[in-house]
Structure formats: C-alpha cells, structure tokens
N, C-alpha and C. Protein backbone atom coordinates (compact mmCIF):
# COMPACT_ATOMS: atom_id res chain seq x y z
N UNK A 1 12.50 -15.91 5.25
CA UNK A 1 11.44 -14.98 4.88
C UNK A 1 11.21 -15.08 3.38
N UNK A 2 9.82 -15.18 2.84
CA UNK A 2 9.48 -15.74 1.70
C UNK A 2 9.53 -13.85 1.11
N UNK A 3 9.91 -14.15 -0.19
CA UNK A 3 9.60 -13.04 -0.66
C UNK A 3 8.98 -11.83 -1.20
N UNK A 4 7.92 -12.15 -0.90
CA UNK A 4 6.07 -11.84 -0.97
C UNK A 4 6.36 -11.27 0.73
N UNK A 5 6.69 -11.74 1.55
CA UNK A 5 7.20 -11.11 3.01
C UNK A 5 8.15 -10.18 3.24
N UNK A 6 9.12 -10.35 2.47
CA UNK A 6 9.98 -9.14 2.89
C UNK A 6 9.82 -8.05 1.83
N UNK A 7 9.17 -8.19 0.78
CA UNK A 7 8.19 -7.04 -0.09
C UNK A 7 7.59 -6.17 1.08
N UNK A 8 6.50 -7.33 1.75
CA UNK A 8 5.72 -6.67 2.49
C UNK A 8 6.07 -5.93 3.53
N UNK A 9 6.83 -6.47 4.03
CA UNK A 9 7.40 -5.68 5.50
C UNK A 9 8.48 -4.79 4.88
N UNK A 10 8.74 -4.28 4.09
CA UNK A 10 9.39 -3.49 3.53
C UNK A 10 8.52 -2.04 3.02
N UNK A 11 7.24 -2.82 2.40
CA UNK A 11 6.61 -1.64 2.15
C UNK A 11 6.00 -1.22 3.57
N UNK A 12 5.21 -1.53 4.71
CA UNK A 12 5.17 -1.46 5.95
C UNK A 12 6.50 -0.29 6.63
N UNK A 13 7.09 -0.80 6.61
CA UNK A 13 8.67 0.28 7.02
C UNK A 13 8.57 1.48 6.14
N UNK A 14 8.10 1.07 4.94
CA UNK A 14 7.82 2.66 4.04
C UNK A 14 7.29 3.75 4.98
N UNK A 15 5.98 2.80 4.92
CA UNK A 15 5.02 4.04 5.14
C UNK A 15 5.53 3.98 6.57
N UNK A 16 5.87 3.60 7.70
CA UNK A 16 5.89 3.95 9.03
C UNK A 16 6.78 5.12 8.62
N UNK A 17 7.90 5.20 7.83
CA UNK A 17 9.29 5.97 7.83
C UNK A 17 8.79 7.31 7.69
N UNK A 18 7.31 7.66 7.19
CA UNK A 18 7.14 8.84 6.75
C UNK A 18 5.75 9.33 7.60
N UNK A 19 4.85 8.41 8.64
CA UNK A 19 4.16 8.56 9.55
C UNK A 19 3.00 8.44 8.90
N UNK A 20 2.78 7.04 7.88
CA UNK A 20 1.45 7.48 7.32
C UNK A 20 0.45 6.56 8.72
N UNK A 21 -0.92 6.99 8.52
CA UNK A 21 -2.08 6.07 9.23
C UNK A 21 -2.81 5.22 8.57
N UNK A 22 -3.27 4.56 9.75
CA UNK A 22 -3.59 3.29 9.85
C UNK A 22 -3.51 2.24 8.80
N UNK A 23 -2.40 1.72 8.64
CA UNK A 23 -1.87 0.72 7.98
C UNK A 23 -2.30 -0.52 8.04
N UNK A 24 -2.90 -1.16 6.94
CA UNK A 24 -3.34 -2.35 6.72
C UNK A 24 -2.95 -3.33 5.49
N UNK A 25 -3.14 -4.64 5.91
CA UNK A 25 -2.72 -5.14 4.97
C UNK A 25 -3.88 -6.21 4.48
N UNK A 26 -4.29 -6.31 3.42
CA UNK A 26 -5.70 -7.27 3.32
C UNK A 26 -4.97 -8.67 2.70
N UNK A 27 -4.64 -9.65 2.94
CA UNK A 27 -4.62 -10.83 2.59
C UNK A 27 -5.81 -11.54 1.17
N UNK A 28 -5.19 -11.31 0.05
CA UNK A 28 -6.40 -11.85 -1.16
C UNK A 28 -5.74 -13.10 -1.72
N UNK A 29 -5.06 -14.19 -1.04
CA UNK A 29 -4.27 -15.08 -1.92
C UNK A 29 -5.32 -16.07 -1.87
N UNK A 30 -6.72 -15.80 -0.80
CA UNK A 30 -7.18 -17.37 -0.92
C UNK A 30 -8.62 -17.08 -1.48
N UNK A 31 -8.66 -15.78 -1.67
CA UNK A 31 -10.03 -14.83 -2.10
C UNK A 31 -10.05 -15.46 -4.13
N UNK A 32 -11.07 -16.16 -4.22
CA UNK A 32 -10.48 -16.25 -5.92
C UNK A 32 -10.70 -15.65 -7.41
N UNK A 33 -9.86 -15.69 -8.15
CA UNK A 33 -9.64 -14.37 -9.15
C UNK A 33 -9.42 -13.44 -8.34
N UNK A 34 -8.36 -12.95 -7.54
CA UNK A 34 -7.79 -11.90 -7.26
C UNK A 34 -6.63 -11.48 -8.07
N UNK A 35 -6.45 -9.46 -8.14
CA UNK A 35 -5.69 -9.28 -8.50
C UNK A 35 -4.34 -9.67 -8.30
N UNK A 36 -3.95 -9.71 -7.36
CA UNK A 36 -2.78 -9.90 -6.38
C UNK A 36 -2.74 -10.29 -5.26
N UNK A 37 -1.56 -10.45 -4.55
CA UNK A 37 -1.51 -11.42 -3.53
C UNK A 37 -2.27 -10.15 -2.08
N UNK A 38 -1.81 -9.59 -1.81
CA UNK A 38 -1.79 -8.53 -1.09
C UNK A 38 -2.31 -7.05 -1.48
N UNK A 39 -3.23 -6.52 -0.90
CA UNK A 39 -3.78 -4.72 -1.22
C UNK A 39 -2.85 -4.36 0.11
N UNK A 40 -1.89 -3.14 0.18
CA UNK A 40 -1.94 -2.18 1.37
C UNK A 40 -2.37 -0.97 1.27
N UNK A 41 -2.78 -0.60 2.29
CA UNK A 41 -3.67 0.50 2.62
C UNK A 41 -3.37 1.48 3.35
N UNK A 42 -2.90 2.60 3.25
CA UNK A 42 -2.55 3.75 4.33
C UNK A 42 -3.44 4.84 3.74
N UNK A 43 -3.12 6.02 5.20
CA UNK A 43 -3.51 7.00 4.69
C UNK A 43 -2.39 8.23 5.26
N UNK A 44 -2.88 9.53 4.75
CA UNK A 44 -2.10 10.57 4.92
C UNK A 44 -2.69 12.29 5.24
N UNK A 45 -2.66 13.06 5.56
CA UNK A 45 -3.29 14.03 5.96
C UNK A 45 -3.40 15.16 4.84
N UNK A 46 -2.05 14.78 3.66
CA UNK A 46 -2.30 15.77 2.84
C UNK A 46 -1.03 15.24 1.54
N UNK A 47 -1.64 16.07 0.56
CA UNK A 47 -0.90 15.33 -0.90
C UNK A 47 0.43 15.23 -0.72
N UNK A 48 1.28 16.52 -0.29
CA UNK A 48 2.16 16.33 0.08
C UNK A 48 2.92 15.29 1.21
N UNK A 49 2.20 14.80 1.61
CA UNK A 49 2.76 13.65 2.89
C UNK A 49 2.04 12.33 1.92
N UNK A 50 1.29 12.14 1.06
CA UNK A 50 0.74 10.94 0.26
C UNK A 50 2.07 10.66 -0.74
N UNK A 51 2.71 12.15 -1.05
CA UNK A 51 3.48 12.09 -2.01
C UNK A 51 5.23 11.96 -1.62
N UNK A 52 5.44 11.68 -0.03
CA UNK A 52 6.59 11.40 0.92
C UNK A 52 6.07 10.03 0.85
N UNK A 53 5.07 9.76 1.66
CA UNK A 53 5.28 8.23 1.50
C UNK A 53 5.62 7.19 0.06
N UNK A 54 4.66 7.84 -0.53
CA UNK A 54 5.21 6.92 -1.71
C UNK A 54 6.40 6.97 -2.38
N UNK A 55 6.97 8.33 -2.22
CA UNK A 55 8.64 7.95 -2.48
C UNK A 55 9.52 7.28 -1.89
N UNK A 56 8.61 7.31 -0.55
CA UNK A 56 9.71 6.44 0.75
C UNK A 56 9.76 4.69 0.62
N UNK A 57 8.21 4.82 0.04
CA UNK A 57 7.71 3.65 -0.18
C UNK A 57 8.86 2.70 -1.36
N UNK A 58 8.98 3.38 -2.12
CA UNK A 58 9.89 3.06 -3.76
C UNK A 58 10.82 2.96 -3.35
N UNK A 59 11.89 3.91 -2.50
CA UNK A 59 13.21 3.99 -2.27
C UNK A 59 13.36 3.02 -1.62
N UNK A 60 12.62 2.70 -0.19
CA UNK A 60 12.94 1.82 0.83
C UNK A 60 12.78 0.24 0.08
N UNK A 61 11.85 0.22 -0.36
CA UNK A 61 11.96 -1.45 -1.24
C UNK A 61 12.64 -1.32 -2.13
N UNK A 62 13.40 -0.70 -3.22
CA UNK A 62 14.29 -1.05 -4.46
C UNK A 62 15.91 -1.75 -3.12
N UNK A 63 15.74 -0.52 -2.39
CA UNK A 63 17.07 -0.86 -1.26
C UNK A 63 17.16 -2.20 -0.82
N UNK A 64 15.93 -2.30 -0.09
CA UNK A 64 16.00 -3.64 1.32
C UNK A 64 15.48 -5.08 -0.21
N UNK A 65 14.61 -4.63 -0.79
CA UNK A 65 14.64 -6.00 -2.04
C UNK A 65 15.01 -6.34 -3.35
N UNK A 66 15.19 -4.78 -3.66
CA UNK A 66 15.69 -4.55 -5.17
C UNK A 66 14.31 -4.54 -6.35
N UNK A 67 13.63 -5.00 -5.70
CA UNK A 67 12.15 -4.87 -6.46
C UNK A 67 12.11 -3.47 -6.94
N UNK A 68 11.42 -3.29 -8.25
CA UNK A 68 11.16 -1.95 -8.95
C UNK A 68 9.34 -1.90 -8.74
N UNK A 69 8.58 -0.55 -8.72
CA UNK A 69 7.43 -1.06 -8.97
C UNK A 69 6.97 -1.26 -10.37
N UNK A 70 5.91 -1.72 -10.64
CA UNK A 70 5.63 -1.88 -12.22
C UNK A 70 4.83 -1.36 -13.04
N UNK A 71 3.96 -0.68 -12.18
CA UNK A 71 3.02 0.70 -12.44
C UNK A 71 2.63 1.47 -11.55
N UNK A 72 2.52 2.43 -11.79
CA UNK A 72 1.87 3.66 -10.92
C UNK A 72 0.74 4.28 -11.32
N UNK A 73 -0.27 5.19 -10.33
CA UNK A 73 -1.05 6.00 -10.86
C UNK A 73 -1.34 7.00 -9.83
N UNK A 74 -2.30 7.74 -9.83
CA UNK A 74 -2.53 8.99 -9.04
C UNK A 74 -1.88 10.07 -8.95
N UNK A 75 -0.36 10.58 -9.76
CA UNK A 75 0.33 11.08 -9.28
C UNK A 75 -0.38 12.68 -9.49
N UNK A 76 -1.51 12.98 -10.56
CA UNK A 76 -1.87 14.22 -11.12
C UNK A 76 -2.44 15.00 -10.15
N UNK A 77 -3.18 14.44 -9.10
CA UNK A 77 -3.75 15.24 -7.86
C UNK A 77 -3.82 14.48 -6.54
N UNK A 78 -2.38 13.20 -6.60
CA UNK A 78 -2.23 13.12 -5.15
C UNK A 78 -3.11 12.92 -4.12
N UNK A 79 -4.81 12.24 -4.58
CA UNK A 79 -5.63 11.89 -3.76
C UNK A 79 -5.20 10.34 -2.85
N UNK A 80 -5.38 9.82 -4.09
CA UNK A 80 -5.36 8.03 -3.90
C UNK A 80 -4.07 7.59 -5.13
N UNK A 81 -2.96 7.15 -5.03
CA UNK A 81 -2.00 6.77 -5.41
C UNK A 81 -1.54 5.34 -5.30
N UNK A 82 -1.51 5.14 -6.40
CA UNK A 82 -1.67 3.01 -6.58
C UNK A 82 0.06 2.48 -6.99
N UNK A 83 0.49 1.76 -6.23
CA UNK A 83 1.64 1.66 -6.54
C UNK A 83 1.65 -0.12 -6.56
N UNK A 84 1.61 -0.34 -7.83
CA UNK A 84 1.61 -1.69 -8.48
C UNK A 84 2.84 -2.64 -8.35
N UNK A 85 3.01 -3.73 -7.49
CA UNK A 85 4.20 -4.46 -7.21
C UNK A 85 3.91 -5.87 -8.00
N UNK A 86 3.00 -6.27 -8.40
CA UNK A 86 2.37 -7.27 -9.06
C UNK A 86 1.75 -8.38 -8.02
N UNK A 87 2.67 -8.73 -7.38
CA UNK A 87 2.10 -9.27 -6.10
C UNK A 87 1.42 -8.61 -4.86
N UNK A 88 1.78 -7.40 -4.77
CA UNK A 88 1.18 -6.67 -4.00
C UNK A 88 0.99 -4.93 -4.51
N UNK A 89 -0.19 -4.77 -3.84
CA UNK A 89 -0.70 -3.36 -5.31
C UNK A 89 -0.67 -3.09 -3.38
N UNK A 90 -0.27 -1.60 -3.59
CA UNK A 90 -0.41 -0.22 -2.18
C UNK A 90 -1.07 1.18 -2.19
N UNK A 91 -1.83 0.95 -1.87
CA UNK A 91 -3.02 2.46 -1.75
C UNK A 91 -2.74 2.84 -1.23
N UNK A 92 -2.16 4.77 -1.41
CA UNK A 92 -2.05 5.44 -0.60
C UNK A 92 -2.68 6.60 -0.49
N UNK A 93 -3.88 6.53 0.17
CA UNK A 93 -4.84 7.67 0.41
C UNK A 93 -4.53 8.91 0.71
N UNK A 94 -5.43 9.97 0.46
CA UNK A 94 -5.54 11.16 1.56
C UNK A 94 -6.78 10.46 2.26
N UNK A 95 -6.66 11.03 3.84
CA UNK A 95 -7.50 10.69 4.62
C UNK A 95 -9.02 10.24 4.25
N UNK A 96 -9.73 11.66 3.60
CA UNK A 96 -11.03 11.91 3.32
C UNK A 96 -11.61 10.57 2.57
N UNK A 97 -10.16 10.71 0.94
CA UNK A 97 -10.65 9.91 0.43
C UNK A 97 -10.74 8.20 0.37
N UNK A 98 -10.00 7.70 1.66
CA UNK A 98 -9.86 6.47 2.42
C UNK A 98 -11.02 6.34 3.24
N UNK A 99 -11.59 7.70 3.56
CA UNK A 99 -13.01 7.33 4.38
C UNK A 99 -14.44 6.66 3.19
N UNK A 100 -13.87 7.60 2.38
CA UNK A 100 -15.32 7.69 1.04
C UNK A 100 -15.07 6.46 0.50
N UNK A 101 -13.87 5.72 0.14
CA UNK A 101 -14.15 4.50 -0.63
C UNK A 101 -13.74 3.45 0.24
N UNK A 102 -13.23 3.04 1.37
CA UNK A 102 -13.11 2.01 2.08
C UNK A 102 -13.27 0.78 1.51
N UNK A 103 -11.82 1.12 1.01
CA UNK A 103 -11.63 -0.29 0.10
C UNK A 103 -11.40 -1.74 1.08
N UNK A 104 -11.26 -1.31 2.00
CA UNK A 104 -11.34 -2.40 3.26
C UNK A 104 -12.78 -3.25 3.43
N UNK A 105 -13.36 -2.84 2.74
CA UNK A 105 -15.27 -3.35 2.75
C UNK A 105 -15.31 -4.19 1.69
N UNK A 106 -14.08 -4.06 0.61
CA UNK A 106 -14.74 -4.44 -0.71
C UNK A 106 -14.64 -5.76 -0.80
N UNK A 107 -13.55 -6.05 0.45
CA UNK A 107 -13.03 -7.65 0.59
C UNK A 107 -13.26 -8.53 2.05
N UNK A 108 -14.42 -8.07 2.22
CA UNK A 108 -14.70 -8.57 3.50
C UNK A 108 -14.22 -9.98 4.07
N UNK A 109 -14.36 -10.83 2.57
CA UNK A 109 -13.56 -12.18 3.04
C UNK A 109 -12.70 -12.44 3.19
N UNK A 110 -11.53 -11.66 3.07
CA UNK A 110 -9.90 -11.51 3.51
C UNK A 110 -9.51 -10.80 4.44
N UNK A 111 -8.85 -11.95 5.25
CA UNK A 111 -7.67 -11.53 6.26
C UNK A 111 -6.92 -9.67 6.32
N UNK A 112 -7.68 -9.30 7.06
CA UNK A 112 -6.77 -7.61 7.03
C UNK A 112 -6.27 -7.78 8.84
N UNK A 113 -4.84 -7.22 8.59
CA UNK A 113 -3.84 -6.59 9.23
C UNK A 113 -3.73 -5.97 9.89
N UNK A 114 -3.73 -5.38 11.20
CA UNK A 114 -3.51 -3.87 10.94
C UNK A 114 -2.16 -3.37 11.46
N UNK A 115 -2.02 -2.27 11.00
CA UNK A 115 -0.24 -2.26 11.25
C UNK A 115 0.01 -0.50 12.24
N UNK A 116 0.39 -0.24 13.21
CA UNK A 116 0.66 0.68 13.42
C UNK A 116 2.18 1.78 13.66
C-alpha cells in the first residue's frame, strides 16, 4: 500500500469512526495544476459532530501513519473545516453548507469515490 493510500484509507476510517455522510473522494492527480493529490469530502449534521470528526480524523491518522496535518482552517464557526495533508486536503462540511458549495462540481474531470 502506497502511501498516498494508507493516508487515504485512514482518513476514510476517520470519518466512518464518527458517522460522518456521504464520503467522497475526488481523484486530482491527473487533473493539471492541481492542488493536491486527493480532495475528501464529508458531511455532518452539526458543528459539533464536524468538530468529532475532525478530531477523529487527526487522531486516527497520526496513529495508523504518523502523518501530522499541516494546516487547518474553519475551526471559528465549524461550518466547512479544511484539514491540509499536502497530498490530500479533507472537507468537512455541515450538511447545508456541502449542499450550497458542492465542491464535487468544481472538478467534474476527476475520478470521485464514493465511500459509505
């Protein structure tokens, strides 16, 4: 398992661990000038469960890969929360606001996932 893979399926196990929805993964390695290798995408019903996953998210990958993340953002109102791996960046929505920006549109030419 390449390591860009067990990142991934690590962050995947995150969010299942804490019940986020509909999990995706968009494939951007062949999309060009992309940020990163990988966007994931969940969502959550409320700040407080946006703000379980993404701790679950951190804990469960420093464990299973030792990877740290390398930036963060969203944490001030827990809408949309960006958790920067360099190779792979993870969005973690509240519901609403996963409907309003459907960042899943923005890359129509990449491979998406879906993970349940």
């Amino acid at each position: 398992m390449t390591k860009n893979n067990k990142l991934l399926t690590s962050i995947i196990e995150g969010i299942k661990n804490k019940k986020g929805n509909n999990i995706s993964s968009i494939d951007l390695r062949k999309i060009e000038n992309s940020v990163c290798d990988y966007f994931v995408v969940c969502n959550a019903d409320s700040n407080t469960q946006v703000k379980a996953i993404v701790d679950e998210i951190e804990e469960h990958v420093k464990k299973n890969t030792g990877e740290k993340v390398w930036k963060k953002e969203g944490f001030e109102n827990l809408q949309w929360i960006l958790l920067d791996y360099s190779s792979i960046v993870v969005h973690v929505f509240q519901t609403q606001y996963r409907n309003f920006y459907k960042l899943e549109n923005l890359w129509a030419d990449a491979k998406i996932e879906n993970f349940e």
